[in-house]
C-alpha atoms as a PDB file:
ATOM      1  CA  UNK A   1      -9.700 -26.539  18.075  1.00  0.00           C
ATOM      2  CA  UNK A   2      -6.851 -24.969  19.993  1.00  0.00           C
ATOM      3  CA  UNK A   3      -3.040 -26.865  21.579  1.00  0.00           C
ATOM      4  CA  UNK A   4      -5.295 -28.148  24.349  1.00  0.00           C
ATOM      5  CA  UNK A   5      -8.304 -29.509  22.242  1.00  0.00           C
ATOM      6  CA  UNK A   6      -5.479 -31.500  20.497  1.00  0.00           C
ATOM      7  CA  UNK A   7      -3.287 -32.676  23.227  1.00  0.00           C
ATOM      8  CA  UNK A   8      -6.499 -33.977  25.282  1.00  0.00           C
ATOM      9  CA  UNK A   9      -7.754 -35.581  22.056  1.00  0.00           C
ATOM     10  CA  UNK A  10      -4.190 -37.509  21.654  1.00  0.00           C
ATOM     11  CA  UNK A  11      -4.535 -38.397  25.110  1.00  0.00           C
ATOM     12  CA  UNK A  12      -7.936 -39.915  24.875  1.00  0.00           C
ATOM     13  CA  UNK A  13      -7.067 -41.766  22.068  1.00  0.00           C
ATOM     14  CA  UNK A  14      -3.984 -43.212  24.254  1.00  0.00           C
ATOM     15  CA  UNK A  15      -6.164 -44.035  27.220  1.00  0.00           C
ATOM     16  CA  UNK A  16      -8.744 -46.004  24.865  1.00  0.00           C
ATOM     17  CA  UNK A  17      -6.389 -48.455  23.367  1.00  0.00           C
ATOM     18  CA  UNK A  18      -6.387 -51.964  25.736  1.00  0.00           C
ATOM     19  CA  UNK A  19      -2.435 -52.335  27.270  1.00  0.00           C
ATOM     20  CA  UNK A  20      -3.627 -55.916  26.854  1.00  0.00           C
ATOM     21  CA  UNK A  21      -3.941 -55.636  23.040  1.00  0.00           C
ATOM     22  CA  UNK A  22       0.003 -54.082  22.637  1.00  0.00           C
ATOM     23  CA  UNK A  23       1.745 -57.102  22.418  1.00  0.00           C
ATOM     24  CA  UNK A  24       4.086 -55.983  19.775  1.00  0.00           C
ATOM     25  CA  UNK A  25       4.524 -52.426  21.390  1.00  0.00           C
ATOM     26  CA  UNK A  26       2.536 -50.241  19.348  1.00  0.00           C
ATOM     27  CA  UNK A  27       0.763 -48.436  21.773  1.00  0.00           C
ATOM     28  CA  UNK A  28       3.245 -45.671  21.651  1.00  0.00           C
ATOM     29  CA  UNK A  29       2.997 -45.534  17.683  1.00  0.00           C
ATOM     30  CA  UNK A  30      -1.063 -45.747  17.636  1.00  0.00           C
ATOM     31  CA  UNK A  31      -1.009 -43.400  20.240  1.00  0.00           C
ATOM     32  CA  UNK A  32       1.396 -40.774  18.020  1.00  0.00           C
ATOM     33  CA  UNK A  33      -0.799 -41.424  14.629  1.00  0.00           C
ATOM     34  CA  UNK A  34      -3.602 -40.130  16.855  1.00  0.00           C
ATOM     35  CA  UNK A  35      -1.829 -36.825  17.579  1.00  0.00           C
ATOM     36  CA  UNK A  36      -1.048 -36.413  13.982  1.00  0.00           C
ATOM     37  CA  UNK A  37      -4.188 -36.820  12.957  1.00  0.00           C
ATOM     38  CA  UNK A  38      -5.589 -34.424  15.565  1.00  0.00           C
ATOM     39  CA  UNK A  39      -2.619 -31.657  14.363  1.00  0.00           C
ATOM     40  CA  UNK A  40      -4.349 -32.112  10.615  1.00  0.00           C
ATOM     41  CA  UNK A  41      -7.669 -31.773  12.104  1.00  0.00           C
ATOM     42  CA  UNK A  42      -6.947 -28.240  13.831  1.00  0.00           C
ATOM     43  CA  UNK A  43      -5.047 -27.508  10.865  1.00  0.00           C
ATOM     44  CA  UNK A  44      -8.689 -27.894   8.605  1.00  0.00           C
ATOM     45  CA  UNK A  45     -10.640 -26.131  11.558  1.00  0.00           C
ATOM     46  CA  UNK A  46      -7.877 -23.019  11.377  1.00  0.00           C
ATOM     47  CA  UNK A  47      -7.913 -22.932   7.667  1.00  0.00           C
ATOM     48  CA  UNK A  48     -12.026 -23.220   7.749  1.00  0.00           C
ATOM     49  CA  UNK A  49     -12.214 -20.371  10.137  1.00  0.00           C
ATOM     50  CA  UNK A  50      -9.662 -17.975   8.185  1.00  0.00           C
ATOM     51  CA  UNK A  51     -11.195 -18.685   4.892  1.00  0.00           C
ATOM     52  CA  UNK A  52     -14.507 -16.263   4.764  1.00  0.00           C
ATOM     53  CA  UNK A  53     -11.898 -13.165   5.597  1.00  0.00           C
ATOM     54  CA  UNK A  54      -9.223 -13.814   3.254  1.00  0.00           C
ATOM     55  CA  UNK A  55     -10.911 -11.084   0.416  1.00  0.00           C
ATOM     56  CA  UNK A  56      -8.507 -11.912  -2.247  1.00  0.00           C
ATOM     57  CA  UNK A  57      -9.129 -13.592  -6.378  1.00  0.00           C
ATOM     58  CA  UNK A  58      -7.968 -17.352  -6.504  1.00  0.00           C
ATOM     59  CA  UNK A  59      -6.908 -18.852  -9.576  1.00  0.00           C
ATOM     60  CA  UNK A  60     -10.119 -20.789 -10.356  1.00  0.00           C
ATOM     61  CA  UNK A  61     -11.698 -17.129 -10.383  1.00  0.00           C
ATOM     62  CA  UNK A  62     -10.056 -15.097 -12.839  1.00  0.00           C
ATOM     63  CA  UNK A  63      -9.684 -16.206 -16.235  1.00  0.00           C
ATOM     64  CA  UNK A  64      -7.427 -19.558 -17.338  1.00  0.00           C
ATOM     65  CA  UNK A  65      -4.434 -17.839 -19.498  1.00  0.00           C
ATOM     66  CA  UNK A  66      -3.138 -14.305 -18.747  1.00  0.00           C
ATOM     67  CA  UNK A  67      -1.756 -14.598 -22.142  1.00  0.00           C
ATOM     68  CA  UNK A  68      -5.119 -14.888 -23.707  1.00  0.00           C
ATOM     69  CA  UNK A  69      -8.785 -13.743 -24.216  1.00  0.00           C
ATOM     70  CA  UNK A  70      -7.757 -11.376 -21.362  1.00  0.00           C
ATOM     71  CA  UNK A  71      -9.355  -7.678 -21.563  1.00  0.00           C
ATOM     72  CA  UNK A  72      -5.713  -6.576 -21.449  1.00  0.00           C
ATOM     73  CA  UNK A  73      -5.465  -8.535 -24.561  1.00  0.00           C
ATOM     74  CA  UNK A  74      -8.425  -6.933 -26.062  1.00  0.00           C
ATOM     75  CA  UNK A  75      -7.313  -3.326 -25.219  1.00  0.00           C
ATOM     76  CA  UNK A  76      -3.922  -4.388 -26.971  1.00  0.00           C
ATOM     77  CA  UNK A  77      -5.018  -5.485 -29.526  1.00  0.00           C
ATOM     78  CA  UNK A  78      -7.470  -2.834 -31.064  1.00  0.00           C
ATOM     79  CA  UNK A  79      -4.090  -1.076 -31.213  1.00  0.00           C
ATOM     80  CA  UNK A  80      -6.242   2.250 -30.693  1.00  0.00           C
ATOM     81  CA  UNK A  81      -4.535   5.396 -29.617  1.00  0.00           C
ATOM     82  CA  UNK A  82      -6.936   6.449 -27.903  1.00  0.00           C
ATOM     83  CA  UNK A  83      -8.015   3.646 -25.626  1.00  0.00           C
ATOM     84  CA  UNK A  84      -3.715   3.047 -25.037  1.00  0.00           C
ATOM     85  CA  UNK A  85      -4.419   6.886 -23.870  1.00  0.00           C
ATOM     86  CA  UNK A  86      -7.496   6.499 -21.927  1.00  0.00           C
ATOM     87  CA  UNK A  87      -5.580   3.478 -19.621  1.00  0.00           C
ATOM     88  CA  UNK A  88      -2.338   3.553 -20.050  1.00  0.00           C
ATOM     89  CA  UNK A  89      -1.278   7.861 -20.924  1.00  0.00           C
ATOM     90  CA  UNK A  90       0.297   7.239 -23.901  1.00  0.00           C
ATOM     91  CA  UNK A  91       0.138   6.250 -27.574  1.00  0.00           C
ATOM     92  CA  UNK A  92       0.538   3.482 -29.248  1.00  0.00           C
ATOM     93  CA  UNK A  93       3.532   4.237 -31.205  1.00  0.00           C
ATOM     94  CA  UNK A  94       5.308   5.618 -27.734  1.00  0.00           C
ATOM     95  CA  UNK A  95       4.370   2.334 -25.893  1.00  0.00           C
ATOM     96  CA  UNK A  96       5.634   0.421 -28.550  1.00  0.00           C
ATOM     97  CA  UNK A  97       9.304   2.601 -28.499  1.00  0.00           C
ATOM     98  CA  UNK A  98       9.614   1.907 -24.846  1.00  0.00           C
ATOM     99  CA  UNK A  99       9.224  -1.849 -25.475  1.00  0.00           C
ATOM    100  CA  UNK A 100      11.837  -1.147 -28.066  1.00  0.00           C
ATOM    101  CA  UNK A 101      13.868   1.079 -26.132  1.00  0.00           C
ATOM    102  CA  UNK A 102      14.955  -1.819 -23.724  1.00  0.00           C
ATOM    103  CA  UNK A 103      12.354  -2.630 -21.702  1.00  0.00           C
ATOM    104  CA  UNK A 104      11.476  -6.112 -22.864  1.00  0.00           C
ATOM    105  CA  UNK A 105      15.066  -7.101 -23.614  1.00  0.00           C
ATOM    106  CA  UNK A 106      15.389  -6.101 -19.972  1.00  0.00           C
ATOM    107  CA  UNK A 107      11.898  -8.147 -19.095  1.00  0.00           C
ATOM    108  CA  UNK A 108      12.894 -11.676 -20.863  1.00  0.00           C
ATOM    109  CA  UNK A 109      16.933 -11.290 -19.766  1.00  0.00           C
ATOM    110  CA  UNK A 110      16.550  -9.613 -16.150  1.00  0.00           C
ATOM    111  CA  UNK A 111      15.851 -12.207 -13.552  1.00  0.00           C
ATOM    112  CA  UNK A 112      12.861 -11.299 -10.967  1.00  0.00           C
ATOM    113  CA  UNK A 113      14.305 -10.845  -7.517  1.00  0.00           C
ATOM    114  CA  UNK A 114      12.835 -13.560  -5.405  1.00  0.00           C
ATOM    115  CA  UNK A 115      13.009 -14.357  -1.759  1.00  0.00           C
ATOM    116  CA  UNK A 116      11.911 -18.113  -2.193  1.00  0.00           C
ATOM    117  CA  UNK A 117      13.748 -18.789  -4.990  1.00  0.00           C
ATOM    118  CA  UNK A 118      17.563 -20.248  -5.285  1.00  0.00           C
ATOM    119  CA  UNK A 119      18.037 -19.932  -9.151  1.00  0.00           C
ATOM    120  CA  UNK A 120      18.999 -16.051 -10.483  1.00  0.00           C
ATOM    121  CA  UNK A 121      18.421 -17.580 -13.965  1.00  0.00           C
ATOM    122  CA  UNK A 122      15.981 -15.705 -16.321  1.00  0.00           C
ATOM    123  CA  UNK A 123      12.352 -18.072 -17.097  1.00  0.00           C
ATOM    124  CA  UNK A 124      10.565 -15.452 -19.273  1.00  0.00           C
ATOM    125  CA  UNK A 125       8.724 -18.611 -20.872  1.00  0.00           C
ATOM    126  CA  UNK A 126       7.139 -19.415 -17.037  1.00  0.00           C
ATOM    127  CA  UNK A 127       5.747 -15.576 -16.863  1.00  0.00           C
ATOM    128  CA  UNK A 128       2.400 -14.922 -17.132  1.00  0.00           C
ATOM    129  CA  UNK A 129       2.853 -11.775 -19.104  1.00  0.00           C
ATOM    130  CA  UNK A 130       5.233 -10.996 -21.717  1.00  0.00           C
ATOM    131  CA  UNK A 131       6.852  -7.973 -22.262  1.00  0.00           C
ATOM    132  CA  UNK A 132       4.353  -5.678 -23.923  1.00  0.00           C
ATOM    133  CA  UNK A 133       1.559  -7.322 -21.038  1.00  0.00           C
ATOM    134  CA  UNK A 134       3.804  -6.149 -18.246  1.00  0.00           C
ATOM    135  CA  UNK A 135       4.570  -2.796 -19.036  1.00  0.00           C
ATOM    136  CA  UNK A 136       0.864  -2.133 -19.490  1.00  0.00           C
ATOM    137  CA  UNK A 137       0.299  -3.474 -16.201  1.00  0.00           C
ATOM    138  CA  UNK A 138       2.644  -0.673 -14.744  1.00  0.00           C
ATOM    139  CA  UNK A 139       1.424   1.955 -16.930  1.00  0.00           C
ATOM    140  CA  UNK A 140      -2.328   1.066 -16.147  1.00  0.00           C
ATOM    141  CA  UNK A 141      -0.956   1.160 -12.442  1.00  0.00           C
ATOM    142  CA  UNK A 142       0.452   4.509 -12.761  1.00  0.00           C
ATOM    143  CA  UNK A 143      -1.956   6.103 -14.959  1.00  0.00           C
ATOM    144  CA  UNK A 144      -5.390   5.136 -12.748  1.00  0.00           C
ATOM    145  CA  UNK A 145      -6.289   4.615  -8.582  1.00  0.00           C
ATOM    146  CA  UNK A 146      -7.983   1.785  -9.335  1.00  0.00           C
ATOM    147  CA  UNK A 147      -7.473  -1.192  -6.702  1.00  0.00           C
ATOM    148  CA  UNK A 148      -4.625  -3.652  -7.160  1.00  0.00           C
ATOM    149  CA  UNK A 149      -7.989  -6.096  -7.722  1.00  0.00           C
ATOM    150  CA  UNK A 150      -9.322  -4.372 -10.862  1.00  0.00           C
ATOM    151  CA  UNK A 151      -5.584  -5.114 -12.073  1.00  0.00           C
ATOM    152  CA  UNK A 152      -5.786  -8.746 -11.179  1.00  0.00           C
ATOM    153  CA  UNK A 153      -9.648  -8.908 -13.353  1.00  0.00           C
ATOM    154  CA  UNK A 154      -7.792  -7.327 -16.178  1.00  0.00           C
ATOM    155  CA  UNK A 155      -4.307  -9.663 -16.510  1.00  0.00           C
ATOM    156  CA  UNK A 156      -6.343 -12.077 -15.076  1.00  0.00           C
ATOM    157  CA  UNK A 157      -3.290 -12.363 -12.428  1.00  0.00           C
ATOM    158  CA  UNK A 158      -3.596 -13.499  -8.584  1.00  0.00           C
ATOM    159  CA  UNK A 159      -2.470 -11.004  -6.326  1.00  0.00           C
ATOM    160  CA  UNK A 160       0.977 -11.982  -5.543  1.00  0.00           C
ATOM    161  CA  UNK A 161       2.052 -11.892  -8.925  1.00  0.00           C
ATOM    162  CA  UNK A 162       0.701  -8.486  -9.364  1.00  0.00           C
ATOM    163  CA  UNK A 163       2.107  -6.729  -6.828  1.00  0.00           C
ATOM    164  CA  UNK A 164       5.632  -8.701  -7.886  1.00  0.00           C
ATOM    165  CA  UNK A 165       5.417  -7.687 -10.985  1.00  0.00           C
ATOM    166  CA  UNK A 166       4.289  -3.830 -10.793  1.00  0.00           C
ATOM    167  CA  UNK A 167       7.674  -3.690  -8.336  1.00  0.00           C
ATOM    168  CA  UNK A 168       9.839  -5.306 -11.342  1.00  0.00           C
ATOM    169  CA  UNK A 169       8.043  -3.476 -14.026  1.00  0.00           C
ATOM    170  CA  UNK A 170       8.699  -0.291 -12.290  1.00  0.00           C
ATOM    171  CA  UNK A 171      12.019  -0.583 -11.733  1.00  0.00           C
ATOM    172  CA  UNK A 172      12.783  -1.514 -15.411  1.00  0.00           C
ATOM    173  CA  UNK A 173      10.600   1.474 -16.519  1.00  0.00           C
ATOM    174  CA  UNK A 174      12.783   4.167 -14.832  1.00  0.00           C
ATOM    175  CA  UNK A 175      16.351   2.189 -15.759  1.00  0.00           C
ATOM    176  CA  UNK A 176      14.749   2.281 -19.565  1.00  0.00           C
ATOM    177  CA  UNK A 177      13.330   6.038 -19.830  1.00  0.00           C
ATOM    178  CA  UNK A 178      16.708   6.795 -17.996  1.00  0.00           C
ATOM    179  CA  UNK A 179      18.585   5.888 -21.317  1.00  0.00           C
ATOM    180  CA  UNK A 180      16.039   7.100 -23.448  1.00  0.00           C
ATOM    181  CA  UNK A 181      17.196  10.405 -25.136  1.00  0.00           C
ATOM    182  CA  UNK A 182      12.786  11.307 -25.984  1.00  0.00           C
ATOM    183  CA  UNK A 183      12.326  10.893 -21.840  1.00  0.00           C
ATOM    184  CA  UNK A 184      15.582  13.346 -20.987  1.00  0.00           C
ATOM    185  CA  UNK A 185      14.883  16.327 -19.138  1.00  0.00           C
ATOM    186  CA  UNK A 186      17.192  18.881 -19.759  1.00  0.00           C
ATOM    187  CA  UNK A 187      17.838  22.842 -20.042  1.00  0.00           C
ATOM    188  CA  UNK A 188      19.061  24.927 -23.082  1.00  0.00           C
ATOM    189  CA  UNK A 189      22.763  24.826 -23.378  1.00  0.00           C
ATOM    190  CA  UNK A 190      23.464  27.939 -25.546  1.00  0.00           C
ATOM    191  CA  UNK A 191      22.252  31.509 -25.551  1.00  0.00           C
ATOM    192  CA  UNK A 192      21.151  30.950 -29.238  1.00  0.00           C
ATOM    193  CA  UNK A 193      19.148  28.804 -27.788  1.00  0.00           C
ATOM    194  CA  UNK A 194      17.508  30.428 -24.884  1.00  0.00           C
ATOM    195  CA  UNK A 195      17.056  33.644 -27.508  1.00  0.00           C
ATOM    196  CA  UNK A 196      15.490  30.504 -30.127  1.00  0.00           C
ATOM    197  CA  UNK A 197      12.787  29.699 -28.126  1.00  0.00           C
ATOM    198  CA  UNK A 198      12.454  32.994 -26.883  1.00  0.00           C
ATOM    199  CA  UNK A 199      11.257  34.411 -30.322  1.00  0.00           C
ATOM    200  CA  UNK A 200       8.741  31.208 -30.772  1.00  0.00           C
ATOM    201  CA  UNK A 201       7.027  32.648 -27.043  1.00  0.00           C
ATOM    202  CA  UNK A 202       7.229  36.404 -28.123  1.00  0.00           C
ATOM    203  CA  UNK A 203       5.493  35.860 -31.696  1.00  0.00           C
ATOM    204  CA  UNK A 204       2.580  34.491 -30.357  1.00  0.00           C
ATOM    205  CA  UNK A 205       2.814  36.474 -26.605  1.00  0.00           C
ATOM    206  CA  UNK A 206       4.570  39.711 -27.821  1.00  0.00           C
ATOM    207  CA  UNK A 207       4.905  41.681 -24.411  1.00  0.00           C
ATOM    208  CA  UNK A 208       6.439  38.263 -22.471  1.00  0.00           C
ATOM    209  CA  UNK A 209       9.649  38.392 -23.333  1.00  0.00           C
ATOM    210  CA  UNK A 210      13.022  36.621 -21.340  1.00  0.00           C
ATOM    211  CA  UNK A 211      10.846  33.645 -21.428  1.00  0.00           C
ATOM    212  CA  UNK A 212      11.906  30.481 -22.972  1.00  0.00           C
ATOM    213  CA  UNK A 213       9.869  27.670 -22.156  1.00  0.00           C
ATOM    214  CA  UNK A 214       5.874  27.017 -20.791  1.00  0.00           C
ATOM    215  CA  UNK A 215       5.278  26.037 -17.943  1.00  0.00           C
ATOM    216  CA  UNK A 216       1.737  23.725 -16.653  1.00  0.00           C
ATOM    217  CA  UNK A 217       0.802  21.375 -13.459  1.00  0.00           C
ATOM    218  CA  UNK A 218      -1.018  17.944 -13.357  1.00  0.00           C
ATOM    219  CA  UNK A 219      -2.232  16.243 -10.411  1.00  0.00           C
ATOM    220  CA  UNK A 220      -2.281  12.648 -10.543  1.00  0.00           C
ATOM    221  CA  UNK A 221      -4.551  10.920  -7.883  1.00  0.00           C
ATOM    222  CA  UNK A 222      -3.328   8.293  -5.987  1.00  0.00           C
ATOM    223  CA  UNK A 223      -4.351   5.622  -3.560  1.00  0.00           C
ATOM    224  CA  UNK A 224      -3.971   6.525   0.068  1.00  0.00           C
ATOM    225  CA  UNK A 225      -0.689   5.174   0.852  1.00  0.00           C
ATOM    226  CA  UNK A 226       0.101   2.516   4.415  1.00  0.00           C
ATOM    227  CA  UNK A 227       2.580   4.777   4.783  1.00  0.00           C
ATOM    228  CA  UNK A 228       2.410   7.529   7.320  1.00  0.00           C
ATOM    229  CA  UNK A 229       5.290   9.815   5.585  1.00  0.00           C
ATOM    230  CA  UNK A 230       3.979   9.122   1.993  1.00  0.00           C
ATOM    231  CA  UNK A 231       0.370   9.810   3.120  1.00  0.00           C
ATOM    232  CA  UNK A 232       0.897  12.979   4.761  1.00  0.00           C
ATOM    233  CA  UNK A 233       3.576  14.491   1.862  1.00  0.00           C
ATOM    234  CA  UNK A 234       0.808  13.639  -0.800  1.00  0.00           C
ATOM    235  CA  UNK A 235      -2.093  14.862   0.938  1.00  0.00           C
ATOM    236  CA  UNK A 236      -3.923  17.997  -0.588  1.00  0.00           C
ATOM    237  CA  UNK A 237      -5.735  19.352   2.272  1.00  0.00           C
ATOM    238  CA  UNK A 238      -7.665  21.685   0.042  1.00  0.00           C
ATOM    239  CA  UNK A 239      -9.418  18.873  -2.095  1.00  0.00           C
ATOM    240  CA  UNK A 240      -9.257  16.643   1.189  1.00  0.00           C
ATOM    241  CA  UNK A 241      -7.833  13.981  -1.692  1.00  0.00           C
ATOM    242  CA  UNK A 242      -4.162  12.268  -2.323  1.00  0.00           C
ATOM    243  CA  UNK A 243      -1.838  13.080  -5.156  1.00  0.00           C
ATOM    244  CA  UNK A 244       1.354  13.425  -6.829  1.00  0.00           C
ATOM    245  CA  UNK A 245       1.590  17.084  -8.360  1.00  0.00           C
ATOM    246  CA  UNK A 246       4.082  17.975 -11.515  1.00  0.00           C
ATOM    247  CA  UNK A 247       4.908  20.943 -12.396  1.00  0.00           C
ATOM    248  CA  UNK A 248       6.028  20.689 -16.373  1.00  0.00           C
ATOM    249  CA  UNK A 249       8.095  22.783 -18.119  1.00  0.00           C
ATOM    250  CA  UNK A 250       7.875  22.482 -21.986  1.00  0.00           C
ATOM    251  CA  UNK A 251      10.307  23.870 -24.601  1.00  0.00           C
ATOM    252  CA  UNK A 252       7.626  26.234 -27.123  1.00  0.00           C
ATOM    253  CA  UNK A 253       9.136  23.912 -29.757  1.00  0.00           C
ATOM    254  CA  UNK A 254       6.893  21.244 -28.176  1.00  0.00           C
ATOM    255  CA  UNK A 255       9.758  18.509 -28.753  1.00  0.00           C
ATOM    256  CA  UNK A 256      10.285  17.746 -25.218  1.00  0.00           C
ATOM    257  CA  UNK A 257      10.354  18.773 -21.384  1.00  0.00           C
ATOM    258  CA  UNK A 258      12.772  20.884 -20.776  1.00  0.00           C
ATOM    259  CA  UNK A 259      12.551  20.344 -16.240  1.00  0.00           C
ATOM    260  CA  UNK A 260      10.435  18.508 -14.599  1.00  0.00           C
ATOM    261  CA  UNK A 261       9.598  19.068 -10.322  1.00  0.00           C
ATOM    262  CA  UNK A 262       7.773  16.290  -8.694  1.00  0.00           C
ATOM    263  CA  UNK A 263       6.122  17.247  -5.270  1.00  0.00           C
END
């Protein structure tokens, strides 16, 4: 039912009422009720019409407590390295130092930057996740291509509140490994030290010498991004597939990266 449908239903409604009848003027006010209820009724009709294309999870389908019975939950709380490795890309122990490294003071004391909301006062009580639940949302974000739906199965979240809260989490993440001293990338600082690690390379590779660190790529699929710029800068034309490529440069020591080039 379009503006028309509804204006000629008002008006037949108006022309069907007896001017003989109005005695108390309400012809005008019958005659507006009518319009209003023909507004609700192309309202419905809109809404009907809309409904079979909207391809998105409701509440009523996912499951009733994000904080519960969840397979988020279950994953976290086998407490397996292996499966935190499998989904996530790290250990259990180094999940759990990131949680302790600031991200969930940052989760329950940083407010969520919201458009339709007036208050800048923390609610961590009134999130759906809690701390540990919300950075594995980012890291099972990061570490996988899966479709922002797959997420939404798993936290049993709608999709607004995932794609809020992977923008949030993700931001926290980089302002926590920031200040981590494990997640700094840095070079040697002394010659000892370049002719330290130097030694550890030429015991086991005895003809390179100079060198002082290892050096290895990863490419990390991604979805194909709405983007045009971001599409075409992570598009490998060779495997005809997206991704994000790192080059990693390890100390031989193996305690930590010593650079790090994103391309």
């Amino acid at each position: 039912m379009d503006d028309f449908a509804v204006t000629f239903a008002a008006t037949q409604a108006l022309d069907s009422l007896n001017p003989e009848d109005d005695e108390e003027g309400d012809r005008p006010l019958m005659a507006l009720a009518c319009l209003a209820a023909s507004v609700e009724i192309m309202r419905l009709e809109r809404a009907r019409i809309r409904n079979p294309s909207r391809l998105y999870l409701t509440r009523s389908n996912l499951l009733p407590n994000p904080r519960y019975g969840t397979p988020w939950q279950r994953l976290y709380a086998s407490q397996s390295d292996r499966a935190f490795i499998t989904t996530m890309g790290f250990d259990v122990a180094t999940f759990h130092s990131i949680i302790a490294a600031g991200f969930g003071k940052k989760w329950y004391e940083v407010p969520i930057p919201r458009s339709d909301v007036r208050s800048r006062e923390p609610r961590p009580n009134a999130r759906s996740l809690d701390a540990e639940g919300v950075l594995g949302l980012v890291l099972h974000y990061l570490n996988s291509t899966m479709r922002e739906i797959s997420l939404q199965e798993i936290f049993a979240l709608i999709p607004s509140t995932v794609s809020r809260y992977i923008s949030f989490g993700l931001e926290l993440l980089l302002q926590t490994l920031r200040a981590m001293p494990d997640a700094a990338i840095r070079w040697p600082k002394a010659p000892s030290e370049f002719e330290r690690l130097n030694s550890l390379i030429v015991g086991r590779h005895p003809l390179l010498t100079g060198a002082f660190a290892s050096i290895d790529g990863l490419k990390l699929p991604l979805q194909t991004s709405s983007n045009e710029d971001i599409e075409n800068a992570t598009y490998n034309g060779w495997l005809s597939e997206h991704f994000i490529s790192s080059v990693l440069v390890y100390s031989p020591d193996g305690e930590s990266p010593i650079v790090c080039a994103m391309y």
